[in-house]
N, C-alpha and C. Protein backbone atom coordinates (compact mmCIF):
# COMPACT_ATOMS: atom_id res chain seq x y z
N UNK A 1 98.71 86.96 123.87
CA UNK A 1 99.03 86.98 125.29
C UNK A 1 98.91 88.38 125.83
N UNK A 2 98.46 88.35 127.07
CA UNK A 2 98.42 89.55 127.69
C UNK A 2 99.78 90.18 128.72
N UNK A 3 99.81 91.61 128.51
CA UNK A 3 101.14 91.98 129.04
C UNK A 3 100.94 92.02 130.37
N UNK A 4 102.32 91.48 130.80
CA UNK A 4 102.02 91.20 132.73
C UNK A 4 102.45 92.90 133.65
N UNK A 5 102.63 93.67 132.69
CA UNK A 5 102.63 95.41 133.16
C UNK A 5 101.50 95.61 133.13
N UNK A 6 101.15 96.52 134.24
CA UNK A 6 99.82 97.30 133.74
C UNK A 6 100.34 98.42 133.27
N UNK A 7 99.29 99.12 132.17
CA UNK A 7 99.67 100.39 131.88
C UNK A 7 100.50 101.57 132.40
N UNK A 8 99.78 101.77 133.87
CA UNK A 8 100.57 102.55 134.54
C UNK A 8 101.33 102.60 135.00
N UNK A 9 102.58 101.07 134.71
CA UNK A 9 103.49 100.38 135.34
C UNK A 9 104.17 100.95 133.82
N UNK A 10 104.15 100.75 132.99
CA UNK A 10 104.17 101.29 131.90
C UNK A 10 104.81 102.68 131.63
N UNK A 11 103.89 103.58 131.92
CA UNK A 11 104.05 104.46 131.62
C UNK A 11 104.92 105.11 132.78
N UNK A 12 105.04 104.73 133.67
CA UNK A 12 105.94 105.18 134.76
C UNK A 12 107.59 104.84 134.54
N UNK A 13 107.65 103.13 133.69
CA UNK A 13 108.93 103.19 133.59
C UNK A 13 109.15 103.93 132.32
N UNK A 14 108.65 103.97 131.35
CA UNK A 14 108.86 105.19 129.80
C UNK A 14 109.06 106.30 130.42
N UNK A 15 108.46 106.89 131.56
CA UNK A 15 108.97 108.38 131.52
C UNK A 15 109.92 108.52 132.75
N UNK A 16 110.82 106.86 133.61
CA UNK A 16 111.84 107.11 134.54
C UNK A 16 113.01 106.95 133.00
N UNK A 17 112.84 106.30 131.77
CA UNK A 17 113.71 105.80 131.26
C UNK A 17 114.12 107.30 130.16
N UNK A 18 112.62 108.06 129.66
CA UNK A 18 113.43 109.54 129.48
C UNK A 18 113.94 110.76 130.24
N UNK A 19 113.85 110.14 131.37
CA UNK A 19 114.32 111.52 132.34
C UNK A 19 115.82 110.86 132.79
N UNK A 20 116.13 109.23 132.26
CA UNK A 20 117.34 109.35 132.38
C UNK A 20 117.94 109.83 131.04
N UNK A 21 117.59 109.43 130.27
CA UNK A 21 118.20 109.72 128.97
C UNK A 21 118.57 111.26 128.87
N UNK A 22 117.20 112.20 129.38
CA UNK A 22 117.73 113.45 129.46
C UNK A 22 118.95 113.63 130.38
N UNK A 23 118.98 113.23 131.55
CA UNK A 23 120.30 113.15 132.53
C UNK A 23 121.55 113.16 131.83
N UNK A 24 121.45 112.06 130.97
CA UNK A 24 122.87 111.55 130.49
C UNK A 24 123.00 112.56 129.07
N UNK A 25 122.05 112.70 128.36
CA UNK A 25 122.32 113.84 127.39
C UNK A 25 123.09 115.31 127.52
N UNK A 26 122.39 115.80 128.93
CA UNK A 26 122.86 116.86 129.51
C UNK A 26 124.44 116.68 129.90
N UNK A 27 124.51 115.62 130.51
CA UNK A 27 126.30 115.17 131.01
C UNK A 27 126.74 115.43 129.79
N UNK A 28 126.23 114.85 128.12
CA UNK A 28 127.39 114.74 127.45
C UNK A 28 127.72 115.90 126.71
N UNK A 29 126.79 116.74 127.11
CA UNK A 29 126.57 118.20 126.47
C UNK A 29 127.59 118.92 127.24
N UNK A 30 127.62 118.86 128.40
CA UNK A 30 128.53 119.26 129.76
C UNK A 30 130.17 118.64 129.12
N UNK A 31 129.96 117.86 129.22
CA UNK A 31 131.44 116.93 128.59
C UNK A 31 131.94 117.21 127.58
N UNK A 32 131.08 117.48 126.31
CA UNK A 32 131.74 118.18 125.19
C UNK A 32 131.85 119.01 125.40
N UNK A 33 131.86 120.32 125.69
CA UNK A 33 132.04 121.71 126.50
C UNK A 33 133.19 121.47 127.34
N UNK A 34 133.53 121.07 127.74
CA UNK A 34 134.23 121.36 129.06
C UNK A 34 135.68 120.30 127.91
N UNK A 35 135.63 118.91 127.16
CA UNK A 35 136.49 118.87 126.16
C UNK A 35 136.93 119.48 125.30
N UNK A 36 136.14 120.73 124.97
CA UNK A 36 136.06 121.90 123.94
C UNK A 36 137.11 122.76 124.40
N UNK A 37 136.85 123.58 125.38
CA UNK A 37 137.37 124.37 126.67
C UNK A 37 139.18 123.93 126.58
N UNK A 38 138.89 122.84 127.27
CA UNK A 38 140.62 121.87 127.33
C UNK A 38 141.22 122.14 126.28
N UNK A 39 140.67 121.65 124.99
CA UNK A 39 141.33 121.50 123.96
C UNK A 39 141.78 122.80 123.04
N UNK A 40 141.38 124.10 123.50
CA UNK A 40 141.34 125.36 123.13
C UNK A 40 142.76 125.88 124.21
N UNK A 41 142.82 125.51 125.07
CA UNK A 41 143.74 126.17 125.98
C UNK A 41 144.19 125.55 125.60
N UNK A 42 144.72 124.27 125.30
CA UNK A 42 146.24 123.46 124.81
C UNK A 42 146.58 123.97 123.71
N UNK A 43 145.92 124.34 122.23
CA UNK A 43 145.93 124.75 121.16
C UNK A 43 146.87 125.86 121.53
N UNK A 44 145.94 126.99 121.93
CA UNK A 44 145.83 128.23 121.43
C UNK A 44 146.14 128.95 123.12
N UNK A 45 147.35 129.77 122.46
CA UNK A 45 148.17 130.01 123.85
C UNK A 45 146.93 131.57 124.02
N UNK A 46 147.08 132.13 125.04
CA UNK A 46 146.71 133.33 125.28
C UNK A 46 147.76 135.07 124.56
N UNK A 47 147.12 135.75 123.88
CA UNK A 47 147.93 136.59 122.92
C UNK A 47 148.39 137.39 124.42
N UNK A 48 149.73 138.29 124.91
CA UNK A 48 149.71 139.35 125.33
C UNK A 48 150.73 140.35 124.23
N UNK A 49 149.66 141.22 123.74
CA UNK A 49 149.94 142.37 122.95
C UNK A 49 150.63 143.39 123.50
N UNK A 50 150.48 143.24 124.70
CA UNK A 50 150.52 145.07 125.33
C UNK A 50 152.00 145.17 125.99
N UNK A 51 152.90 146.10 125.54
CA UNK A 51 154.58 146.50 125.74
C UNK A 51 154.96 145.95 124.80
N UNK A 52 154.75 145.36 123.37
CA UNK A 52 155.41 144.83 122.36
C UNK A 52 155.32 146.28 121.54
N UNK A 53 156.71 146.19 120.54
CA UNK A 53 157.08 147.07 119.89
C UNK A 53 156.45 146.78 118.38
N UNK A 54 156.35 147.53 117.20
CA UNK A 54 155.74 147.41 115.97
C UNK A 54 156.58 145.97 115.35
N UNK A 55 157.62 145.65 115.41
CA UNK A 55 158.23 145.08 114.68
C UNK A 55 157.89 143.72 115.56
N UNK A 56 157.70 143.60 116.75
CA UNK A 56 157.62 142.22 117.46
C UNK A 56 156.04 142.37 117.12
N UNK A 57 155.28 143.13 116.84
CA UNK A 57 153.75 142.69 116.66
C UNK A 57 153.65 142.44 115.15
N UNK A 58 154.64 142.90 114.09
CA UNK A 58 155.09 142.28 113.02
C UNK A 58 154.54 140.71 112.89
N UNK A 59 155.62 140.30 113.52
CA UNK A 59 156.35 139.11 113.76
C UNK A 59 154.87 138.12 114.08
N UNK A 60 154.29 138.47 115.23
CA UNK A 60 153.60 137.86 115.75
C UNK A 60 152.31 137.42 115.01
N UNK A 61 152.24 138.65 114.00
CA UNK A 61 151.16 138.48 113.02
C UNK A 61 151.61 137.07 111.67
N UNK A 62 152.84 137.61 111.67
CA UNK A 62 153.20 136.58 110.85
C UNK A 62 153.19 135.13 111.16
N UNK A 63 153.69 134.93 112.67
CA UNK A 63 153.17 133.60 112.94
C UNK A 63 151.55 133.11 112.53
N UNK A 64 150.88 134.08 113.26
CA UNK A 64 149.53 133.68 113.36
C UNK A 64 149.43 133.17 111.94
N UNK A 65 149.29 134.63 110.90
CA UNK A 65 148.94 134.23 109.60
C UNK A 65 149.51 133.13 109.06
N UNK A 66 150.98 132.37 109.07
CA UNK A 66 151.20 131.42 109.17
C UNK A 66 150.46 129.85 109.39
N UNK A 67 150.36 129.91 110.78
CA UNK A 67 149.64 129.09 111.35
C UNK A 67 148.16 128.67 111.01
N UNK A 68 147.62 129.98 110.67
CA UNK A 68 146.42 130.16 109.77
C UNK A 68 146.35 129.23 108.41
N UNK A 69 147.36 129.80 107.39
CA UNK A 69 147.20 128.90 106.70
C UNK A 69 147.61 126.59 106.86
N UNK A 70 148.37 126.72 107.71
CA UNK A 70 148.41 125.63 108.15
C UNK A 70 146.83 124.55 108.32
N UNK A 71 146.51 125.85 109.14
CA UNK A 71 145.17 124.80 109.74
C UNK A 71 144.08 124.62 108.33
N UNK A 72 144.04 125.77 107.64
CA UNK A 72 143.40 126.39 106.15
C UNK A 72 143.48 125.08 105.11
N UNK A 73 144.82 124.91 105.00
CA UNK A 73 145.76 123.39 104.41
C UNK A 73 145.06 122.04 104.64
N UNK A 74 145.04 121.84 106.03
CA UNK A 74 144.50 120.74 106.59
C UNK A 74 142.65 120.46 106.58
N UNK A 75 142.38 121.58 106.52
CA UNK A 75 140.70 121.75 106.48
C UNK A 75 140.35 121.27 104.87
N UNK A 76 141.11 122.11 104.12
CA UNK A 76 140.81 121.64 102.21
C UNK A 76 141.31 120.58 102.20
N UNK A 77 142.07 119.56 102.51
CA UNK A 77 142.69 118.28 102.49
C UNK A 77 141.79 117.12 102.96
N UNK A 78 140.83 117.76 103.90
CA UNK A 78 140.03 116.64 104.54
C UNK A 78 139.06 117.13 103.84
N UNK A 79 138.30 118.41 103.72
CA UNK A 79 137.18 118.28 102.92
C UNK A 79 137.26 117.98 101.78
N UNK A 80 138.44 117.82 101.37
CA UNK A 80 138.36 116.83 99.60
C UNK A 80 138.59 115.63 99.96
N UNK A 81 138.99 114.89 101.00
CA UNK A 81 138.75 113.39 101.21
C UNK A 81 137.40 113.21 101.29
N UNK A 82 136.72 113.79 101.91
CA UNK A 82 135.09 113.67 102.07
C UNK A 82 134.66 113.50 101.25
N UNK A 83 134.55 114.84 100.35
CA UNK A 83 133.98 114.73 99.53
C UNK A 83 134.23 113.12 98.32
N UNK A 84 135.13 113.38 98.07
CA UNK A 84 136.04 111.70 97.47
C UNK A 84 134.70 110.70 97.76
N UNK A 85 135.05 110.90 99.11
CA UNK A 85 135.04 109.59 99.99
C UNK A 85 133.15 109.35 99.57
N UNK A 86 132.34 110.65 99.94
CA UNK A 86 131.01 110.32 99.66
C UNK A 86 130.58 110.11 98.29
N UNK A 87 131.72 110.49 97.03
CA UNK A 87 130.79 110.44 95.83
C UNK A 87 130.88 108.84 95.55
N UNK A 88 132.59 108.49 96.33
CA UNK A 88 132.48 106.58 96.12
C UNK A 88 131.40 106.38 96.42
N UNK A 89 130.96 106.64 97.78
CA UNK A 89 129.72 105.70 98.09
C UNK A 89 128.71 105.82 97.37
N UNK A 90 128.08 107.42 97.39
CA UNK A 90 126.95 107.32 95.84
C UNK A 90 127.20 106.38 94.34
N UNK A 91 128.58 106.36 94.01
CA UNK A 91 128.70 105.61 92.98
C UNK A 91 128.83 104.09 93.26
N UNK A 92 129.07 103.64 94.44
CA UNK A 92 128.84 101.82 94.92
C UNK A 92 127.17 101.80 95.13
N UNK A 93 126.36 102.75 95.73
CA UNK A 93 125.20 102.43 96.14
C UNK A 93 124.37 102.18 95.09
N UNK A 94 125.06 103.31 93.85
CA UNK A 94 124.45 102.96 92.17
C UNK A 94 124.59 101.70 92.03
N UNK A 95 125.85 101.09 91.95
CA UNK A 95 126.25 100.03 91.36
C UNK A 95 125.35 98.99 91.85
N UNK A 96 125.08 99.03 93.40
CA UNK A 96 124.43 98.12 94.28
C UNK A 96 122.94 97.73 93.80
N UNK A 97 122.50 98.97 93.33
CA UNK A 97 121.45 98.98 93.15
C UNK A 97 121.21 98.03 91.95
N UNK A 98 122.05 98.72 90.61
CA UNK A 98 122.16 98.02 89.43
C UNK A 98 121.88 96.77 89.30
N UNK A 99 122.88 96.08 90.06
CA UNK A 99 123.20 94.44 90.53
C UNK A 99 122.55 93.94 90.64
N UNK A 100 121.59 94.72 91.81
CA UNK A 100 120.14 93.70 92.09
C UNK A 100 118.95 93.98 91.32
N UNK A 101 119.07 94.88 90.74
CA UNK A 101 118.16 94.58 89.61
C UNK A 101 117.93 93.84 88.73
N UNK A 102 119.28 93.71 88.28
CA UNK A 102 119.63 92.92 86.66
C UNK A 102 120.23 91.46 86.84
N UNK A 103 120.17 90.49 86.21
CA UNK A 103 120.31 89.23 86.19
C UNK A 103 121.17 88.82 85.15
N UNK A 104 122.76 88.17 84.76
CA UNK A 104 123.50 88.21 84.18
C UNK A 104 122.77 87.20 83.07
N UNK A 105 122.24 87.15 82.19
CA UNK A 105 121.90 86.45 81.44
C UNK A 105 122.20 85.21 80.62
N UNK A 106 122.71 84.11 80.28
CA UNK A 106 123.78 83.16 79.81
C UNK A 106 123.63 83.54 78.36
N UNK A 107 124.48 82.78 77.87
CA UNK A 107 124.96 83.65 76.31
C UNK A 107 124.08 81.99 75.54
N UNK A 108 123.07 82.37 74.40
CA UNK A 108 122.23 81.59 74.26
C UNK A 108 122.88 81.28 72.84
N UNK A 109 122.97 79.39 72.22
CA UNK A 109 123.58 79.09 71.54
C UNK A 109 122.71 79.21 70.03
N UNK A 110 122.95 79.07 69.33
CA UNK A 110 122.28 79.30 67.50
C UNK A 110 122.10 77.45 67.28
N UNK A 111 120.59 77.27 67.96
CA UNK A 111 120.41 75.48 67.30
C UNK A 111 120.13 75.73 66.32
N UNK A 112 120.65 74.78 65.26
CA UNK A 112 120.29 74.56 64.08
C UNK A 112 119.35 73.32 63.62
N UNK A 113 117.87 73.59 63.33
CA UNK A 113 116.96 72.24 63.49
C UNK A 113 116.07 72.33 62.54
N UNK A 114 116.03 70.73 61.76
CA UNK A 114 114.97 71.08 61.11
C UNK A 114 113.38 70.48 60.84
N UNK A 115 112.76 71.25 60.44
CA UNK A 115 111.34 71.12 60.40
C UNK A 115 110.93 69.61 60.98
N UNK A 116 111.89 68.55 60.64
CA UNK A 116 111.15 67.55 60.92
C UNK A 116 111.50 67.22 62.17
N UNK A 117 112.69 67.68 62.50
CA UNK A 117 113.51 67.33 63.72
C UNK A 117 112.89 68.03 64.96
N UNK A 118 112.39 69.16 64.63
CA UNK A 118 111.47 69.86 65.55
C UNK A 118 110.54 68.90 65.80
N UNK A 119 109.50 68.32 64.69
CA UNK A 119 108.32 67.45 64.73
C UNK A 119 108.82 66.44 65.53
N UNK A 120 109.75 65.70 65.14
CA UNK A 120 110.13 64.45 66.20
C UNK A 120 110.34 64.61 67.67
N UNK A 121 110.79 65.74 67.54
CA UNK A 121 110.96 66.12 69.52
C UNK A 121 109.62 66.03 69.80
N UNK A 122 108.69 67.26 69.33
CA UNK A 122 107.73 67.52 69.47
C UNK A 122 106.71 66.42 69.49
N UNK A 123 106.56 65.70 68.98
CA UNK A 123 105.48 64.52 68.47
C UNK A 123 106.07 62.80 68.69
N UNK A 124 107.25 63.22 69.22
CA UNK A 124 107.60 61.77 68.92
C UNK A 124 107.46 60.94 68.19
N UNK A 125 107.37 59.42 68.14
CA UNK A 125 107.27 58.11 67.38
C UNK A 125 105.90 58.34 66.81
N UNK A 126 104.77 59.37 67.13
CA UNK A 126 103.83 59.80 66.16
C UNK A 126 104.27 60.33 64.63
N UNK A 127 104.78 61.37 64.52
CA UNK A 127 105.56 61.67 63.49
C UNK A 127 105.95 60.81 62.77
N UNK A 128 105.29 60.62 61.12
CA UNK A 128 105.83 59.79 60.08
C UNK A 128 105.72 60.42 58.68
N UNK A 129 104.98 61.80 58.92
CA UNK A 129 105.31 62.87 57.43
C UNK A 129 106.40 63.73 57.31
N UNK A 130 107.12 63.53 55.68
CA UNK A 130 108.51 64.36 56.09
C UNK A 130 107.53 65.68 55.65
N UNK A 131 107.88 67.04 56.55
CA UNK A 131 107.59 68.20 56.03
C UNK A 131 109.27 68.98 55.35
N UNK A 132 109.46 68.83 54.03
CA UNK A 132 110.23 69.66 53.01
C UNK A 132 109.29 71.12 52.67
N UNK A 133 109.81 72.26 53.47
CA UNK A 133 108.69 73.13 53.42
C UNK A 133 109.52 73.84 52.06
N UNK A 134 110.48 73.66 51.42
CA UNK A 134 110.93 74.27 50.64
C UNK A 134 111.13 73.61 49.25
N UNK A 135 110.45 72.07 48.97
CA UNK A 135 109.96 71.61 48.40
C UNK A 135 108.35 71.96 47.96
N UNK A 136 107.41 72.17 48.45
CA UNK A 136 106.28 72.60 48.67
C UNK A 136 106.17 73.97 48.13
N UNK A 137 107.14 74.87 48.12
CA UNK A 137 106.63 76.08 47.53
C UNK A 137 106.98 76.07 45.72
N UNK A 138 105.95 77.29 45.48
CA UNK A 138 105.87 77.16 43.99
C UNK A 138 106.93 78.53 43.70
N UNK A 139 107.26 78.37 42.54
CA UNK A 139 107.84 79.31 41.83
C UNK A 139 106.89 80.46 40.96
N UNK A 140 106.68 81.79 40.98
CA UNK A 140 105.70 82.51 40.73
C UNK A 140 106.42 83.40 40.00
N UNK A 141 106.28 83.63 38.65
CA UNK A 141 106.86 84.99 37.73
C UNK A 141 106.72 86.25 38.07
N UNK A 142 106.66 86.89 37.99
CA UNK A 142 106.45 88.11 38.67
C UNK A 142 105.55 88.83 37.22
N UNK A 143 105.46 88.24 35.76
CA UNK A 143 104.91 89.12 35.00
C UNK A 143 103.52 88.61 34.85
N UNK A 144 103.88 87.17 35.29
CA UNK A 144 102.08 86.36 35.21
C UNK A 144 101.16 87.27 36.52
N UNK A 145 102.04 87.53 37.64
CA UNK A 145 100.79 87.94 38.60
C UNK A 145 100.62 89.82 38.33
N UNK A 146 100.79 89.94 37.44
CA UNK A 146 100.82 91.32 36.90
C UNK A 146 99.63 91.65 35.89
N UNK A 147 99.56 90.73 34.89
CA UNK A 147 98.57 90.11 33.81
C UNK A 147 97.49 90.00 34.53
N UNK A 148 97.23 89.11 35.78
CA UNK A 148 96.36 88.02 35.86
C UNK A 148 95.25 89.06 37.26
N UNK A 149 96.08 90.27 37.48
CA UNK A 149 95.23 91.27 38.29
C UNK A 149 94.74 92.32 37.31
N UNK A 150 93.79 92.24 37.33
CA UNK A 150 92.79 93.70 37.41
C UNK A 150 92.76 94.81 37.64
N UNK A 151 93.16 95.85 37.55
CA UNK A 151 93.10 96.94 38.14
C UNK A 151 91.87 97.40 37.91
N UNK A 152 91.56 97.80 39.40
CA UNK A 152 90.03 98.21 39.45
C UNK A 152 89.97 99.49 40.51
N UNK A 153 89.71 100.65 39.93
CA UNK A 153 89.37 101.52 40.27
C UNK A 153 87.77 102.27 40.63
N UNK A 154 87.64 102.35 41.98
CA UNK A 154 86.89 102.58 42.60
C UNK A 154 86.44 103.07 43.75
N UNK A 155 85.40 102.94 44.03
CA UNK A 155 85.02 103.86 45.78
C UNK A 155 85.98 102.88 47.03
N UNK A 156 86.66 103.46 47.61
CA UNK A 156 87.47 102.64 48.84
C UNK A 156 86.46 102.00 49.58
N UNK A 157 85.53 103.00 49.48
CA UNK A 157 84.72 102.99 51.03
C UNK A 157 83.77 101.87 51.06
N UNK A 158 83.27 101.97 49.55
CA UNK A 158 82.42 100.53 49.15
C UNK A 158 83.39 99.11 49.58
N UNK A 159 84.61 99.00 49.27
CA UNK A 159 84.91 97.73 49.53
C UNK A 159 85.42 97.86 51.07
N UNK A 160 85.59 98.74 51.71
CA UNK A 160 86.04 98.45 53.16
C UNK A 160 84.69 98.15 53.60
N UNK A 161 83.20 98.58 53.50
CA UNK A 161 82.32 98.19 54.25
C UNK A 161 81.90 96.59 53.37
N UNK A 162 82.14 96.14 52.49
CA UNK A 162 81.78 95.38 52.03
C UNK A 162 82.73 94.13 52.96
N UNK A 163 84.09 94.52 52.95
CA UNK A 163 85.26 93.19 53.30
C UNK A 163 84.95 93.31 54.46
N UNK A 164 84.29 94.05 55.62
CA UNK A 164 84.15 94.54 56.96
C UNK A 164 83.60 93.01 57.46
N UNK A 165 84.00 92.29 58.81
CA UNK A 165 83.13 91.52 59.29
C UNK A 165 83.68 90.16 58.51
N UNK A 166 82.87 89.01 59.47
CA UNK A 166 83.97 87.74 58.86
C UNK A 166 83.18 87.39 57.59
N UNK A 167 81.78 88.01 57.05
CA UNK A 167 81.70 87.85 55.69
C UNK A 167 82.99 88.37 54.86
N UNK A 168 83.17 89.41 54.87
CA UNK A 168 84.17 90.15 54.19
C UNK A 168 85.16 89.37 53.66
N UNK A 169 86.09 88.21 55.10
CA UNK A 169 86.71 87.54 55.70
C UNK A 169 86.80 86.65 54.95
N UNK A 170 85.75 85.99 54.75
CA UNK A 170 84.70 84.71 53.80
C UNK A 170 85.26 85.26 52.22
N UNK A 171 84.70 86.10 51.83
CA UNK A 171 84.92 86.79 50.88
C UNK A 171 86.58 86.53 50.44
N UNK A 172 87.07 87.29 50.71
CA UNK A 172 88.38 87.78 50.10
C UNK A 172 88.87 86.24 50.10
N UNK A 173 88.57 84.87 50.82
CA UNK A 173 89.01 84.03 51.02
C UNK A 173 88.59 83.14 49.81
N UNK A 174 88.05 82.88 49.51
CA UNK A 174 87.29 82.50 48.42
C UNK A 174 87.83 83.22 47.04
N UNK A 175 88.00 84.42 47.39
CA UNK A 175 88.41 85.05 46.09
C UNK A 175 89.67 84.79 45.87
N UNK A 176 90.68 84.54 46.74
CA UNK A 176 92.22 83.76 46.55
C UNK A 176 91.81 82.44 46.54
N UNK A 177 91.14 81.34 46.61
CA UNK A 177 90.96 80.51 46.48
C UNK A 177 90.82 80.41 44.67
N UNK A 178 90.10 80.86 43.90
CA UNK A 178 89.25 80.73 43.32
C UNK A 178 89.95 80.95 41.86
N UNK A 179 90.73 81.62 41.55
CA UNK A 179 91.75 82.02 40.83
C UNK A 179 92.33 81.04 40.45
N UNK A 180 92.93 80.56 41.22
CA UNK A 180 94.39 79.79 41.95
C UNK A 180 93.92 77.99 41.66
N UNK A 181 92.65 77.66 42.22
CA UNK A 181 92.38 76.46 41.63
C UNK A 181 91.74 76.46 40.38
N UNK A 182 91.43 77.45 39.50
CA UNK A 182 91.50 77.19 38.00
C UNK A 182 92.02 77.05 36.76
């Protein structure tokens, strides 16, 4: 859709709408000043020094310095709330952050299943071989496969380029085969 301003309708109200803004900026600049002003004369009386004796300008110092630390008191009291106050927020904005990053995970249970029971989920009413995978394995001496190797000493390099490649592959496969069914 097309805008029912023309440009120069446009640009005339953008620069009536910052020359108010400047208007009202200037007022509040004027306003804090002139609240500044007020609030200094209510404070803070006007000193007259002059016909006071050493001991009444004593005195007078002592108020001040007094009063000094008063306000001194109140300044470290709030700038350690601040400070407080901003490291909470750095340390919630951490936290915030954390939160949405990470995803509370559920606490995952220990199934206990076996081989065939897997197959039956898996395969359903297909499934009719029991797999006993711990039936199936053999028992191996440890002095027969000691005997029954070779030690063969030789060039590395000859048998890495030789086993290299799915001949190689072929190879070594056959050679555990081959043993084993005789």
């Amino acid at each position: 859709r097309k805008s029912k301003i023309t440009a120069s309708r446009k640009l005339l109200l953008k620069s009536l709408m910052l020359a108010k803004a400047k208007e009202e900026w200037d007022q509040e600049i004027v306003d804090k000043q002139a609240e500044k002003e007020r609030y200094l004369a209510e404070r803070v009386t006007p000193l007259h020094t002059s016909g006071l004796s050493l001991s009444q300008l004593q005195d007078l110092c002592r108020e001040l310095h007094e009063k000094v630390e008063i306000v001194d008191e109140e300044r470290y009291d709030i700038e350690a709330k601040c400070n407080h106050n901003t490291r909470e927020i750095k340390d919630l904005k951490i936290k915030v952050l954390d939160l949405r990053g990470k995803f509370k995970r559920p606490p995952l249970r220990r199934v206990r299943v076996s081989a065939d029971a897997m197959l039956r989920a898996l395969l359903g009413s297909k499934h009719k071989v029991s797999m006993d995978l711990r039936a199936n394995l053999k028992s191996v001496k440890k002095e027969d496969t000691e005997k029954e190797r070779p030690v063969e000493v030789g060039d590395w390099r000859k048998n890495v380029e030789a086993m290299s490649g799915m001949e190689g592959r072929k190879k070594m496969f056959d050679a555990a085969k081959s043993p084993t069914g005789q």
